[in-house]
C-alpha atoms as a PDB file:
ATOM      1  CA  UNK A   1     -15.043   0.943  30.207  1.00  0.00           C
ATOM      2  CA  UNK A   2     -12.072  -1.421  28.572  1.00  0.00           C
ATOM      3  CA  UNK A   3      -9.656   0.656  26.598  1.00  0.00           C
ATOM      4  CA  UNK A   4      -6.592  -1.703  26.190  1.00  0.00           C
ATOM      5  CA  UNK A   5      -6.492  -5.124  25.642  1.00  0.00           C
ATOM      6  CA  UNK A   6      -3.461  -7.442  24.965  1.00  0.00           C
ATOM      7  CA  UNK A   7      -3.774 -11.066  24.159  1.00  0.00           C
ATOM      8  CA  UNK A   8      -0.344 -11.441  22.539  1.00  0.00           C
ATOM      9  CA  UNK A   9       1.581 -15.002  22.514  1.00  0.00           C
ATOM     10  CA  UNK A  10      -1.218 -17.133  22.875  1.00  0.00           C
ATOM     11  CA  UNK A  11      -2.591 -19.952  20.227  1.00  0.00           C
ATOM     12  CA  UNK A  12      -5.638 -17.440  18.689  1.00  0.00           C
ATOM     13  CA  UNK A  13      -6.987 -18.386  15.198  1.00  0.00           C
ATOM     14  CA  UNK A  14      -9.250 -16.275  14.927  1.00  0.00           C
ATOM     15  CA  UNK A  15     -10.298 -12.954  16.436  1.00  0.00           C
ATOM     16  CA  UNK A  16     -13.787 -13.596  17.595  1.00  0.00           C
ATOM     17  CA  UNK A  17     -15.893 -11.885  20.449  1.00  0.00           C
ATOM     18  CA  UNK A  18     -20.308 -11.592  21.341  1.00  0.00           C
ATOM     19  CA  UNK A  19     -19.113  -8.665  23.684  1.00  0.00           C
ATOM     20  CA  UNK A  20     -19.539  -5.279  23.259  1.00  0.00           C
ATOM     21  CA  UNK A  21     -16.402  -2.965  23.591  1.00  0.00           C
ATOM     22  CA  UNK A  22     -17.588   0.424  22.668  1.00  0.00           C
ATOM     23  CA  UNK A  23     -14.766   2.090  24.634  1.00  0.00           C
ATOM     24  CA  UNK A  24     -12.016  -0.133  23.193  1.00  0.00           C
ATOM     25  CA  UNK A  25      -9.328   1.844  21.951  1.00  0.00           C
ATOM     26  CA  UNK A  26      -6.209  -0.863  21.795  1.00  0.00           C
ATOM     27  CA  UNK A  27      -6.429  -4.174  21.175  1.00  0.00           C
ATOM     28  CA  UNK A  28      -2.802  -6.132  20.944  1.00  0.00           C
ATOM     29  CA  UNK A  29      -2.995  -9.525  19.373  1.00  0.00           C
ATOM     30  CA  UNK A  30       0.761 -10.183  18.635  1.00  0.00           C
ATOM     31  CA  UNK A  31       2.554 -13.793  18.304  1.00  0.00           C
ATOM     32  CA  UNK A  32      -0.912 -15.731  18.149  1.00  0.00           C
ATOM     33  CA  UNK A  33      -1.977 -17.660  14.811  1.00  0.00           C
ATOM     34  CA  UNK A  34      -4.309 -14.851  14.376  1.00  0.00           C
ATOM     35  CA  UNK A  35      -5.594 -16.087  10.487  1.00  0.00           C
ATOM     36  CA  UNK A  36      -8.865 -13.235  10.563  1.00  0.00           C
ATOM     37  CA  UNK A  37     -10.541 -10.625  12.137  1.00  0.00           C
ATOM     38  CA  UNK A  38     -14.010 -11.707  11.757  1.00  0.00           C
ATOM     39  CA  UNK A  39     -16.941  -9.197  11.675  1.00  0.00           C
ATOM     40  CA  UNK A  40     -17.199  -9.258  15.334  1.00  0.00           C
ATOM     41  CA  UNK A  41     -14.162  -6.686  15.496  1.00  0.00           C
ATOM     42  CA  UNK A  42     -17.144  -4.090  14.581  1.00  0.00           C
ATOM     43  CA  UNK A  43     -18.371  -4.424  18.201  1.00  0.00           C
ATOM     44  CA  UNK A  44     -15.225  -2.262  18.812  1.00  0.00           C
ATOM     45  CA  UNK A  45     -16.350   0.767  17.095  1.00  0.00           C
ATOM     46  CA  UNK A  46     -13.590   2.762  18.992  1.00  0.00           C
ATOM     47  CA  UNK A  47     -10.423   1.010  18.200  1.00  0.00           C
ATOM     48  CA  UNK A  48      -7.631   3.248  17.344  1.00  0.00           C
ATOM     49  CA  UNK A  49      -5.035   0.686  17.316  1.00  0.00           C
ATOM     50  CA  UNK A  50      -4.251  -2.981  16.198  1.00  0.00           C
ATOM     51  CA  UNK A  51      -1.315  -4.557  16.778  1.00  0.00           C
ATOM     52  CA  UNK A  52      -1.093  -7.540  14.954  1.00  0.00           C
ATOM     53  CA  UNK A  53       2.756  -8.570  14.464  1.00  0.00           C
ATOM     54  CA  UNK A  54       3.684 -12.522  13.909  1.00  0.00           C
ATOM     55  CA  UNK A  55       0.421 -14.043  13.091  1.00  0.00           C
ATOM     56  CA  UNK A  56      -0.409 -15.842   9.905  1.00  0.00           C
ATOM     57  CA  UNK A  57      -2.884 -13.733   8.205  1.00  0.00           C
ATOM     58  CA  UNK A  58      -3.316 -13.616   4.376  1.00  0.00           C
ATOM     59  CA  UNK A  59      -4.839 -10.627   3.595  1.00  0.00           C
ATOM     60  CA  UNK A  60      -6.355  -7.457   5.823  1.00  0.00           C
ATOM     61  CA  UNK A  61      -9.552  -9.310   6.830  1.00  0.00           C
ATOM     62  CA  UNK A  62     -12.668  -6.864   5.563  1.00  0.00           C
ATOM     63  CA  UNK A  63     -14.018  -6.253   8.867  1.00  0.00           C
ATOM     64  CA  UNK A  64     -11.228  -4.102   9.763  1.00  0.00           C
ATOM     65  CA  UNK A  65     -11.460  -1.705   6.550  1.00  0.00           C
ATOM     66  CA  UNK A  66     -15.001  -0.649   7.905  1.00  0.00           C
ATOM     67  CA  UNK A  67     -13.464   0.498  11.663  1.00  0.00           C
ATOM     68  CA  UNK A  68     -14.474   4.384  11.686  1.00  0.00           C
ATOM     69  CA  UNK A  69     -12.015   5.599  13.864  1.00  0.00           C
ATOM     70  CA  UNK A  70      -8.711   3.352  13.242  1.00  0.00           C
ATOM     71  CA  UNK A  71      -5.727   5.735  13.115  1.00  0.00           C
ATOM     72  CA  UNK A  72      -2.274   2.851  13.650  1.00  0.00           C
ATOM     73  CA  UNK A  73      -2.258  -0.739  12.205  1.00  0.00           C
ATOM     74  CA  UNK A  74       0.340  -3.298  12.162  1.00  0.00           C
ATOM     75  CA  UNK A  75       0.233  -6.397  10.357  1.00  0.00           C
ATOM     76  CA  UNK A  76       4.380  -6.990  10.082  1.00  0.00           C
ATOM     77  CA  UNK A  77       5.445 -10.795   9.905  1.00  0.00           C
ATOM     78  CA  UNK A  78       2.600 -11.971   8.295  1.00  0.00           C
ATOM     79  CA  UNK A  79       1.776 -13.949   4.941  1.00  0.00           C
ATOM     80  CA  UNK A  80      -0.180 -10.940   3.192  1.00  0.00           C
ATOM     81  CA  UNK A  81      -0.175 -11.419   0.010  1.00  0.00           C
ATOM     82  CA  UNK A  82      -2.816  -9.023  -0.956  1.00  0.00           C
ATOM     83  CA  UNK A  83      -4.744  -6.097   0.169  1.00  0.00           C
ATOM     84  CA  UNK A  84      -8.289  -5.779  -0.437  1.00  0.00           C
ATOM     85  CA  UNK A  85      -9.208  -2.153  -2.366  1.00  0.00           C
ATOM     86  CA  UNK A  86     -11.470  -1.478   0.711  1.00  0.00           C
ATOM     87  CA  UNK A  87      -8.915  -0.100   2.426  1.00  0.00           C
ATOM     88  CA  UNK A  88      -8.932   2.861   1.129  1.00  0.00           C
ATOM     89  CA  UNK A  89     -12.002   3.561   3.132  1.00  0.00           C
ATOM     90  CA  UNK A  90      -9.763   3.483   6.167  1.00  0.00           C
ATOM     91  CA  UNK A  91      -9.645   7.695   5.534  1.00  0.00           C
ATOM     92  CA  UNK A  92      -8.550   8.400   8.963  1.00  0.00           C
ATOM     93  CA  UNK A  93      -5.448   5.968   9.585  1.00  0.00           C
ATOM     94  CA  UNK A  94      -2.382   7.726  10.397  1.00  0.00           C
ATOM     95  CA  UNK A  95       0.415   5.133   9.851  1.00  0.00           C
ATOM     96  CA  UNK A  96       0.329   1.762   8.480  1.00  0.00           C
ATOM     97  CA  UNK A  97       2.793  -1.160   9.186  1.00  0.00           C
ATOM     98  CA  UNK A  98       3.339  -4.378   6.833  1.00  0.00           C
ATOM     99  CA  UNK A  99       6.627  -5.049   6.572  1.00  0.00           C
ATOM    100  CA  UNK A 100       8.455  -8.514   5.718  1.00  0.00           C
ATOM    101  CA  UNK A 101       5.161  -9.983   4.473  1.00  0.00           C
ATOM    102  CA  UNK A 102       4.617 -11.363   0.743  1.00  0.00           C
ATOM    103  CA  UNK A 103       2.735  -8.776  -1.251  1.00  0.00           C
ATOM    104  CA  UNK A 104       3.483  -8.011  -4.764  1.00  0.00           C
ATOM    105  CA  UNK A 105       1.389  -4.873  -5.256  1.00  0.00           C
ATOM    106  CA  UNK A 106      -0.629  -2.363  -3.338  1.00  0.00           C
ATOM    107  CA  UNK A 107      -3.780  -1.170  -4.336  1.00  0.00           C
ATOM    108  CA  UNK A 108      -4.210   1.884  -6.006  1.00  0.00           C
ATOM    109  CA  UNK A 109      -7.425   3.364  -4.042  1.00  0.00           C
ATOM    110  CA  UNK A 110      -4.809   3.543  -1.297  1.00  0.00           C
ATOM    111  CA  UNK A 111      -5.008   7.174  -2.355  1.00  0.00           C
ATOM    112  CA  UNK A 112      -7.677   7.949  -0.402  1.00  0.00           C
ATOM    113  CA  UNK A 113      -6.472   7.503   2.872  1.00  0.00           C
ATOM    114  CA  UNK A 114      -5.778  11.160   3.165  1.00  0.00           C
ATOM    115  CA  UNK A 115      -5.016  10.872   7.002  1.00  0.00           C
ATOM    116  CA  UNK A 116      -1.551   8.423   6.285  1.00  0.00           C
ATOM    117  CA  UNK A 117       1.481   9.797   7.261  1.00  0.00           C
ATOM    118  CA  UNK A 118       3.961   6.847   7.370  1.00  0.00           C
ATOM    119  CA  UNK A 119       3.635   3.468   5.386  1.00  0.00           C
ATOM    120  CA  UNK A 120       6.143   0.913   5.667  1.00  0.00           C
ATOM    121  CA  UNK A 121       6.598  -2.534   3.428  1.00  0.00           C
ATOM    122  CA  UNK A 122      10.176  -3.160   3.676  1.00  0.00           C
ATOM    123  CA  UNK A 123      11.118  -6.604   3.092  1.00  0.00           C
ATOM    124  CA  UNK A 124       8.040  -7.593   0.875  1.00  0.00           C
ATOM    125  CA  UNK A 125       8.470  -8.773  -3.072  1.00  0.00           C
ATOM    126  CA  UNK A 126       7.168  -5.161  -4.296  1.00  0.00           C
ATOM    127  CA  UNK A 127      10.319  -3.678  -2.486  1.00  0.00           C
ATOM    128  CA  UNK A 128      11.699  -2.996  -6.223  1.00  0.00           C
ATOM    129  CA  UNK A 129       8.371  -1.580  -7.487  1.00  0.00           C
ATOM    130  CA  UNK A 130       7.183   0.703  -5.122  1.00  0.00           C
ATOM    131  CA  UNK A 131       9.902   0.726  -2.471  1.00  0.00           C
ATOM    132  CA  UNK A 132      11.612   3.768  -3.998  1.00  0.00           C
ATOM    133  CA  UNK A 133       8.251   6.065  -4.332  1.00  0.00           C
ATOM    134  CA  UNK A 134       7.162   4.838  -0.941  1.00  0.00           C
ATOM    135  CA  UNK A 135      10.735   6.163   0.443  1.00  0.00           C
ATOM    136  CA  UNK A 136      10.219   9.482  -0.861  1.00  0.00           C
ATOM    137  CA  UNK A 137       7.345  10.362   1.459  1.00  0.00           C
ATOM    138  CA  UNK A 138       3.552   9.376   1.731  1.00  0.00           C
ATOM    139  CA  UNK A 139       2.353  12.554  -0.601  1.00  0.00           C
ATOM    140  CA  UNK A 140       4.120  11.064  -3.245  1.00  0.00           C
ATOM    141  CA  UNK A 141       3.148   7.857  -2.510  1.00  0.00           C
ATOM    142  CA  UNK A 142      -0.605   8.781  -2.720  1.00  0.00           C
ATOM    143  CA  UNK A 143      -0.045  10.871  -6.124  1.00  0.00           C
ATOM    144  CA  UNK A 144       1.746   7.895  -7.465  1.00  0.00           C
ATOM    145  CA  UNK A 145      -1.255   5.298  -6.023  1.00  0.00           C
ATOM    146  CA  UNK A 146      -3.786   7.913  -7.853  1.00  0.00           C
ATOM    147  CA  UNK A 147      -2.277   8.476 -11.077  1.00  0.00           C
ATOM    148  CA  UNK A 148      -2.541   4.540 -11.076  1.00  0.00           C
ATOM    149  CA  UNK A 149      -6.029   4.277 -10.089  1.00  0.00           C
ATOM    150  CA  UNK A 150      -6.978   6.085 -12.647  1.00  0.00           C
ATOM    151  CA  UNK A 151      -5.110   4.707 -15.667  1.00  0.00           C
ATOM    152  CA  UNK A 152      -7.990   1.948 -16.140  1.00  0.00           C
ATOM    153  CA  UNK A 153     -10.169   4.579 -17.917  1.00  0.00           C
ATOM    154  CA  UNK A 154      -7.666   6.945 -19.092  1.00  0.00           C
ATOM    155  CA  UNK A 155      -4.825   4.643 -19.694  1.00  0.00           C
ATOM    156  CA  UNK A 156      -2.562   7.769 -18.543  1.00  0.00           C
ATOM    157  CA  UNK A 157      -0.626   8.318 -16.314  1.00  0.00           C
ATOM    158  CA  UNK A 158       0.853  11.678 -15.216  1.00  0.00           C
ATOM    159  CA  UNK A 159       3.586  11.550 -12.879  1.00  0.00           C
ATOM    160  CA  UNK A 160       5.202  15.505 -13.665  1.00  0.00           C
ATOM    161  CA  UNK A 161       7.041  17.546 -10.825  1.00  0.00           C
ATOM    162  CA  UNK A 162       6.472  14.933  -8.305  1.00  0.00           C
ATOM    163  CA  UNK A 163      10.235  14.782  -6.929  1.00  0.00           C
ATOM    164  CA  UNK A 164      10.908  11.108  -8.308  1.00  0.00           C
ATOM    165  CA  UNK A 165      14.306  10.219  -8.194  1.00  0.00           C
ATOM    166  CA  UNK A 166      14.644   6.812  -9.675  1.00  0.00           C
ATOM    167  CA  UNK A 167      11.916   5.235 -12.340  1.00  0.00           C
ATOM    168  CA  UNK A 168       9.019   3.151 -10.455  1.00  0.00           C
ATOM    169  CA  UNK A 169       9.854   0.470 -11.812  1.00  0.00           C
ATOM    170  CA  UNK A 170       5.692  -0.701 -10.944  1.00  0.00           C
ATOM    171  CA  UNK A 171       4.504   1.558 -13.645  1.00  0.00           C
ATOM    172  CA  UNK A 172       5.795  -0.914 -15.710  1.00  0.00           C
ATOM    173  CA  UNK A 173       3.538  -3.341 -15.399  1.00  0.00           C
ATOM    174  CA  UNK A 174       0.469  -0.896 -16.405  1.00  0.00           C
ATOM    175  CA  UNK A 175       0.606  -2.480 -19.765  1.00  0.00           C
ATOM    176  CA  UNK A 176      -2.810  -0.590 -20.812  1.00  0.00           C
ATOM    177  CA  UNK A 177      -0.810   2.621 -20.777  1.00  0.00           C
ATOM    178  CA  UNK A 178      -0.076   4.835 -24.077  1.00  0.00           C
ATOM    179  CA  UNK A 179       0.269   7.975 -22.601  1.00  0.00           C
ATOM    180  CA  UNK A 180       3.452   8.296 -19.969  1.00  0.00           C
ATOM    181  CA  UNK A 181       4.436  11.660 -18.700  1.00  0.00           C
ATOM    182  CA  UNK A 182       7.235  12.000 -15.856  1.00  0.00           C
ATOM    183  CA  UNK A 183       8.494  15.595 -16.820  1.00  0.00           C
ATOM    184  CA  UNK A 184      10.761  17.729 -14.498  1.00  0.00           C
ATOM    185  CA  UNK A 185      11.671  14.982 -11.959  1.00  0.00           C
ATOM    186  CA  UNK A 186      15.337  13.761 -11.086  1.00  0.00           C
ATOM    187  CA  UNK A 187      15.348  10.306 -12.593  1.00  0.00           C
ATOM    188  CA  UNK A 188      18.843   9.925 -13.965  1.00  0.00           C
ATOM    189  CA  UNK A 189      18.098   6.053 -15.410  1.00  0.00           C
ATOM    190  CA  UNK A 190      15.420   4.090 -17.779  1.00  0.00           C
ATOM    191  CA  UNK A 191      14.856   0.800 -17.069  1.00  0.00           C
ATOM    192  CA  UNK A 192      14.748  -2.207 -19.296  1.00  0.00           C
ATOM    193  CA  UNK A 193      11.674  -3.506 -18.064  1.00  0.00           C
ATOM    194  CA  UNK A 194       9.899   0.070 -19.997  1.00  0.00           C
ATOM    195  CA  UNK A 195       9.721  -2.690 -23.084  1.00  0.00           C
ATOM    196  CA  UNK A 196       6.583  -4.398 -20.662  1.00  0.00           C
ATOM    197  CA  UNK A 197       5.010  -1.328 -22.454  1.00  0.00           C
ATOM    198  CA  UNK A 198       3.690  -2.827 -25.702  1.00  0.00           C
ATOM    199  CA  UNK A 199       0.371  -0.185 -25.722  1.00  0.00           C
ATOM    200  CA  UNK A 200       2.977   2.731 -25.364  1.00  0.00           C
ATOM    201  CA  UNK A 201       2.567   5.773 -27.601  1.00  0.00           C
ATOM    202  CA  UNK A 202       3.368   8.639 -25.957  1.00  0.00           C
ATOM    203  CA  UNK A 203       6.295   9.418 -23.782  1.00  0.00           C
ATOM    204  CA  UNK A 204       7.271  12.383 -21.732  1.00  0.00           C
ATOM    205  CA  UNK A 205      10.629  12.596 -19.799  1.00  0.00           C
ATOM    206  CA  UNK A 206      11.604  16.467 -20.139  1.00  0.00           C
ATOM    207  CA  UNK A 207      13.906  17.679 -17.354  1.00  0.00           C
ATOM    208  CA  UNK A 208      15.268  14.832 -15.709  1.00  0.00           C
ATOM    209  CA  UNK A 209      18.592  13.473 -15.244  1.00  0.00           C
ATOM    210  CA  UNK A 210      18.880  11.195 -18.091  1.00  0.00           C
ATOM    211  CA  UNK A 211      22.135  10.556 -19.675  1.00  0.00           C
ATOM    212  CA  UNK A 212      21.394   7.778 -21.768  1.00  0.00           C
ATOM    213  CA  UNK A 213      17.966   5.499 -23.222  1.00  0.00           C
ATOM    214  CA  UNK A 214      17.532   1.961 -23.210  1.00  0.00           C
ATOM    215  CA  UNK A 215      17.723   0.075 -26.263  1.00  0.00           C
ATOM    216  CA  UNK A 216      14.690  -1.812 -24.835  1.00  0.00           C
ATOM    217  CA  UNK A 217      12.563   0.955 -25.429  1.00  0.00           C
ATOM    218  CA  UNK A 218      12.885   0.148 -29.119  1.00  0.00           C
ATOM    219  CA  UNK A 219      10.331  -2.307 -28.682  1.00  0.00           C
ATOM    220  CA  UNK A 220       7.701  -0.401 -27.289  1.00  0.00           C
END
């Protein structure tokens, strides 16, 4: 009947275990050299929480986008430098921790984790990207995440009345797009980088706080 364990600041490479922990709701791995969870973590079909701070992990290992019942994970002080598009399978995690790692993007089927209700990246290279939606609350986060998953088929993306107050800067680099609406928000400022937009056609930016256009948009 094991419901907690914490193996923090020891020298583990790799999470491995033959036993089964059905009843395992915590497990708390912190300050190890923790590289992967391999598929063994599966034997823990319980876990609710992973705490996973200070280890040297590349990526959210597979294994743990398949827990059922995983509602708080922390991965902060890392080296992530991606995350895998299967975890947006992880539909019933509540809050999800990677600060001061090395990502550059998210991916955009993050929008189905409709159970998130706090995300945090601070201190990661997409801080200038997605920082600024991310700080204006999870729903918009999501919206913003699914506009973007879905701009591969449509290459639109509709961002109206979703409260933005500064340009996401990320959309930028959707250089498929031609159609860009982000009507009635608050974003009082264009940025350069909108010239990354060489597909553009179509532009939308009714009722925001504008005061000026950038002369880069000239060479959309």
């Amino acid at each position: 009947s094991l419901r907690r364990i914490d193996i923090s600041r020891n020298n583990i490479v790799t999470f491995y275990t033959d036993m089964k922990l059905p009843n395992l709701l915590e497990l708390i791995c912190n300050d190890n050299r923790l590289a992967e969870f391999t598929s063994s973590i599966l034997n823990c079909p319980s876990l609710r929480v992973i705490l996973a701070w200070n280890n040297r992990m590349t990526t959210i290992s597979l294994p743990i986008c398949s827990l059922p019942k995983l509602q708080r994970l922390e991965l902060q002080h890392n080296l992530i430098s991606s995350v895998p598009d299967q975890v947006g399978s992880l539909n019933t995690l509540i809050y999800l921790e990677l600060s001061s790692n090395h990502l550059y993007t998210m991916p955009t089927a993050m929008y189905q984790m409709t159970s998130l209700q706090s995300i945090a990246f601070e201190n990661n290279r997409l801080d200038a990207y997605l920082g600024p939606v991310a700080k204006q609350g999870v729903s918009i986060f999501l919206k913003y995440m699914e506009s973007c998953f879905h701009v591969e088929m449509t290459e639109t993306i509709h961002l109206g009345e979703h409260g933005l107050e500064t340009f996401p800067i990320h959309l930028c680099q959707q250089t498929s797009v031609t159609d860009l609406s982000l009507l009635n928000n608050s974003i009082p400022k264009i940025p350069n980088e909108i010239s990354w937009l060489k597909n553009l056609s179509k532009l939308n930016l009714r009722k925001n706080k504008l005061k000026t256009l950038p002369e880069s948009l000239s060479k959309c």
